[in-house]
C-alpha atoms as a PDB file:
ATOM      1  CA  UNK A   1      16.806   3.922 -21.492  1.00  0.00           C
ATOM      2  CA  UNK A   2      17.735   7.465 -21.960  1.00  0.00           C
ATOM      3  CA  UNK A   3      15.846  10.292 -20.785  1.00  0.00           C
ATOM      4  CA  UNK A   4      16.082  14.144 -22.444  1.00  0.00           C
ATOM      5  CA  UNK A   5      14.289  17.270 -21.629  1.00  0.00           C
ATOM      6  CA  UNK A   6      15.823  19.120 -25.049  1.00  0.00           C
ATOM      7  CA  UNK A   7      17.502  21.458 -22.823  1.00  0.00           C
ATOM      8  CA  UNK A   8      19.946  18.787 -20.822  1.00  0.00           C
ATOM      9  CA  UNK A   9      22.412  16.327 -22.035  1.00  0.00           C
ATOM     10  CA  UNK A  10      21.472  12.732 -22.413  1.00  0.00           C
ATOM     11  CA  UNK A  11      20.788  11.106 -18.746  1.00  0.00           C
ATOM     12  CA  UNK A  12      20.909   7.730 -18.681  1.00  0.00           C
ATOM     13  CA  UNK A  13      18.684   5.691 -15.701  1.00  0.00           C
ATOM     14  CA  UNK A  14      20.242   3.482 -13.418  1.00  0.00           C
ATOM     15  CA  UNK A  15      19.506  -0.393 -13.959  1.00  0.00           C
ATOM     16  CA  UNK A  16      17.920  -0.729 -10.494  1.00  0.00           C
ATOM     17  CA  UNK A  17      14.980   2.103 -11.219  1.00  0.00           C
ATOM     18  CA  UNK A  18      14.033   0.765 -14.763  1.00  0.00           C
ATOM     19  CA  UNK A  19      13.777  -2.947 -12.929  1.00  0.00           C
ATOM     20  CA  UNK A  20      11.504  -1.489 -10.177  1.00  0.00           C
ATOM     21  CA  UNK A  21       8.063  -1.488 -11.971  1.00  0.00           C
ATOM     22  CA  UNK A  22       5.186  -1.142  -9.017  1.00  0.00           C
ATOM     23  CA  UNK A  23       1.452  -2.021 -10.507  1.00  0.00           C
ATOM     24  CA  UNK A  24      -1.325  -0.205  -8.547  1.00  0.00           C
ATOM     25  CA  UNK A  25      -3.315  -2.448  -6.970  1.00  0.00           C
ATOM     26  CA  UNK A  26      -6.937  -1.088  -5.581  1.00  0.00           C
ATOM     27  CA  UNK A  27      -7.990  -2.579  -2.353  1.00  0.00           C
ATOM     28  CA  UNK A  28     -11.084  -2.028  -0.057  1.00  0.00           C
ATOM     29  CA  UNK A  29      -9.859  -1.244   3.366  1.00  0.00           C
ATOM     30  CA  UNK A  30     -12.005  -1.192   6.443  1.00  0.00           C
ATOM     31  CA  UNK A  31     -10.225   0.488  10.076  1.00  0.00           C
ATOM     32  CA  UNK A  32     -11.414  -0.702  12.912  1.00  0.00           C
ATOM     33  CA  UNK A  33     -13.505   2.473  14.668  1.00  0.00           C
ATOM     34  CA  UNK A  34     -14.517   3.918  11.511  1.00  0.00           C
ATOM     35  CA  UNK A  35     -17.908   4.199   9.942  1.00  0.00           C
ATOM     36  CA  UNK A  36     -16.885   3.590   6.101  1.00  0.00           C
ATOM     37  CA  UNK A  37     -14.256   1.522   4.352  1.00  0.00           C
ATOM     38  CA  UNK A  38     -11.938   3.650   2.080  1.00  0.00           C
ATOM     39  CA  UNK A  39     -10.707   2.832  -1.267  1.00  0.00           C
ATOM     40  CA  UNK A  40      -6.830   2.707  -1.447  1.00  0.00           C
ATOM     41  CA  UNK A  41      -4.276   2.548  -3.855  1.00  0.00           C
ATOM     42  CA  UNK A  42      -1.460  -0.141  -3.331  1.00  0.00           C
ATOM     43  CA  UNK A  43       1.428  -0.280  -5.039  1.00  0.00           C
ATOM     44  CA  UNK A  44       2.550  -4.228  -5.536  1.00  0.00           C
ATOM     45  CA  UNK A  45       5.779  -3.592  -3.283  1.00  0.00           C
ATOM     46  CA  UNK A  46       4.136  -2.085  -0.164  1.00  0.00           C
ATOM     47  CA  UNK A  47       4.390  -3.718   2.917  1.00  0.00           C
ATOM     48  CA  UNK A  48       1.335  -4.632   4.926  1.00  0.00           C
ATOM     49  CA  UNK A  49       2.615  -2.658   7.319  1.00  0.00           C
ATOM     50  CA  UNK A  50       3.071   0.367   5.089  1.00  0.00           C
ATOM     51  CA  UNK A  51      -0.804  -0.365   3.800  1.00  0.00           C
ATOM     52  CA  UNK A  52      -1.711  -0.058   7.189  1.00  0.00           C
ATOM     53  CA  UNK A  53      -0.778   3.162   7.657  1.00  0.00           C
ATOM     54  CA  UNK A  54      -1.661   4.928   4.247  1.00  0.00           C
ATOM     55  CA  UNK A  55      -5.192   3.398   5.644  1.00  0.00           C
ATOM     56  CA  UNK A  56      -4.809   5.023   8.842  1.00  0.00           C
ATOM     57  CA  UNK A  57      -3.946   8.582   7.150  1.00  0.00           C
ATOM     58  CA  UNK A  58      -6.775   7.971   4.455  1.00  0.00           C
ATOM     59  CA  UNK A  59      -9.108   8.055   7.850  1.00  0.00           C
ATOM     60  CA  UNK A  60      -7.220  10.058  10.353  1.00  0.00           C
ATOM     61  CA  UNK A  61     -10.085  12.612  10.214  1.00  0.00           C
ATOM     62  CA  UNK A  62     -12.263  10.246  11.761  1.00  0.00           C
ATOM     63  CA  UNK A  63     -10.060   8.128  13.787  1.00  0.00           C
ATOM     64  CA  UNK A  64      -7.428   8.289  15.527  1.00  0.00           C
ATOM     65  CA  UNK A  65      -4.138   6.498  14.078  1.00  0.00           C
ATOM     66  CA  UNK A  66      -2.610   3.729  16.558  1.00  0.00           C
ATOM     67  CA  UNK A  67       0.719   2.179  16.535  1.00  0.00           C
ATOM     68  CA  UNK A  68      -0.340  -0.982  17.094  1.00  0.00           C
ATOM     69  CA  UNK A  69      -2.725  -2.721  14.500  1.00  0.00           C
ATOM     70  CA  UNK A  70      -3.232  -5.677  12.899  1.00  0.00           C
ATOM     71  CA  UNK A  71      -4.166  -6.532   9.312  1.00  0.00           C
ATOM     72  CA  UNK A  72      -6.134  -9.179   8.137  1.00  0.00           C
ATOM     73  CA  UNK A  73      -7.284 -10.700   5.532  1.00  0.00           C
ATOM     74  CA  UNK A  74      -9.565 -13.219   4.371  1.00  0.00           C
ATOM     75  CA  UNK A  75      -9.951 -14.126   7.970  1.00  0.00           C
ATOM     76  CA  UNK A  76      -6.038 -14.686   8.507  1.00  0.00           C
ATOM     77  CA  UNK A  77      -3.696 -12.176  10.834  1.00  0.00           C
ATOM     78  CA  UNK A  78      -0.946 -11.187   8.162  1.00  0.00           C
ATOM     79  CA  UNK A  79       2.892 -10.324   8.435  1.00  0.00           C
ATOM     80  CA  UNK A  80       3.148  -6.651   8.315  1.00  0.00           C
ATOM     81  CA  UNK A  81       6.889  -7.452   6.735  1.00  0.00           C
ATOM     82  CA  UNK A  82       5.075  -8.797   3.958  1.00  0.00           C
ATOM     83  CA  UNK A  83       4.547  -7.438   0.659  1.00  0.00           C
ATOM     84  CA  UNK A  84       1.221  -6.730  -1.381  1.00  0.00           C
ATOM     85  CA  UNK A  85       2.637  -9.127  -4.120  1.00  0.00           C
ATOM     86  CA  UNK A  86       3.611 -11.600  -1.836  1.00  0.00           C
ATOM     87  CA  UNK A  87       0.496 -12.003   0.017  1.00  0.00           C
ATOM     88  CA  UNK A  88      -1.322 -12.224  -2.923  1.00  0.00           C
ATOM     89  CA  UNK A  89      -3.985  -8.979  -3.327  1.00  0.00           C
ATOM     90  CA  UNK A  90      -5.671  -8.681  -6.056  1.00  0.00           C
ATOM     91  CA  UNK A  91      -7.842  -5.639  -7.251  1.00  0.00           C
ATOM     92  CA  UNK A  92     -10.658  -4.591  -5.010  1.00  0.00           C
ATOM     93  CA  UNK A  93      -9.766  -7.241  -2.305  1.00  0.00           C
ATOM     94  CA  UNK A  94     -11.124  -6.332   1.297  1.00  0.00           C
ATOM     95  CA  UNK A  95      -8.227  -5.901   3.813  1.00  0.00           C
ATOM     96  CA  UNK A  96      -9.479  -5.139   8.019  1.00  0.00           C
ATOM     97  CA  UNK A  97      -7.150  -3.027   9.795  1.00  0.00           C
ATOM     98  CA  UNK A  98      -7.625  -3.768  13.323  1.00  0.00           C
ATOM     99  CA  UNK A  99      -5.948  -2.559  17.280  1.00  0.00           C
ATOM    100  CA  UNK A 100      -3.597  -4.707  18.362  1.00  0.00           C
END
């Protein structure tokens, strides 16, 4: 693929950034300690880990962020190492972030 502005010579991408194609993926998320669950945007290659902290900031005004949380869903304690793909969200799934 080759990318001009008009102004610049021809730029060509490298392979690796035209492979990486991250879909959205809009989730409910629920913290534990606050009073409303937030609607996030995921993108597909996001850790759970990562997810839990873009929840986190998302409700930082009304609770404090902790280092050491949890997330779960559909009942089951995830693997923060794990990708959104891989775990299988789909849009507006419910994720909990919780202590611990």
């Amino acid at each position: 693929m080759v990318i001009t502005t008009g102004s610049e010579f021809e730029k060509t991408l490298p392979p690796n950034l035209l492979e990486q194609r991250f879909m959205p993926v809009p989730l409910y998320g629920f913290l534990q300690g606050d009073t409303i669950g937030l609607l996030i945007l995921a993108d597909d290659g996001d850790t759970l880990e990562a997810l839990a902290q873009k929840l986190q900031a998302a409700a930082s005004l009304r609770v404090a962020a902790r280092h050491l949380v949890r997330v779960v869903y559909n009942n089951k304690i995830m693997d923060p190492a794990m990708t959104v793909a891989q775990a299988g969200f789909e849009a507006l799934d419910r994720i909990d972030v919780l202590s611990g």
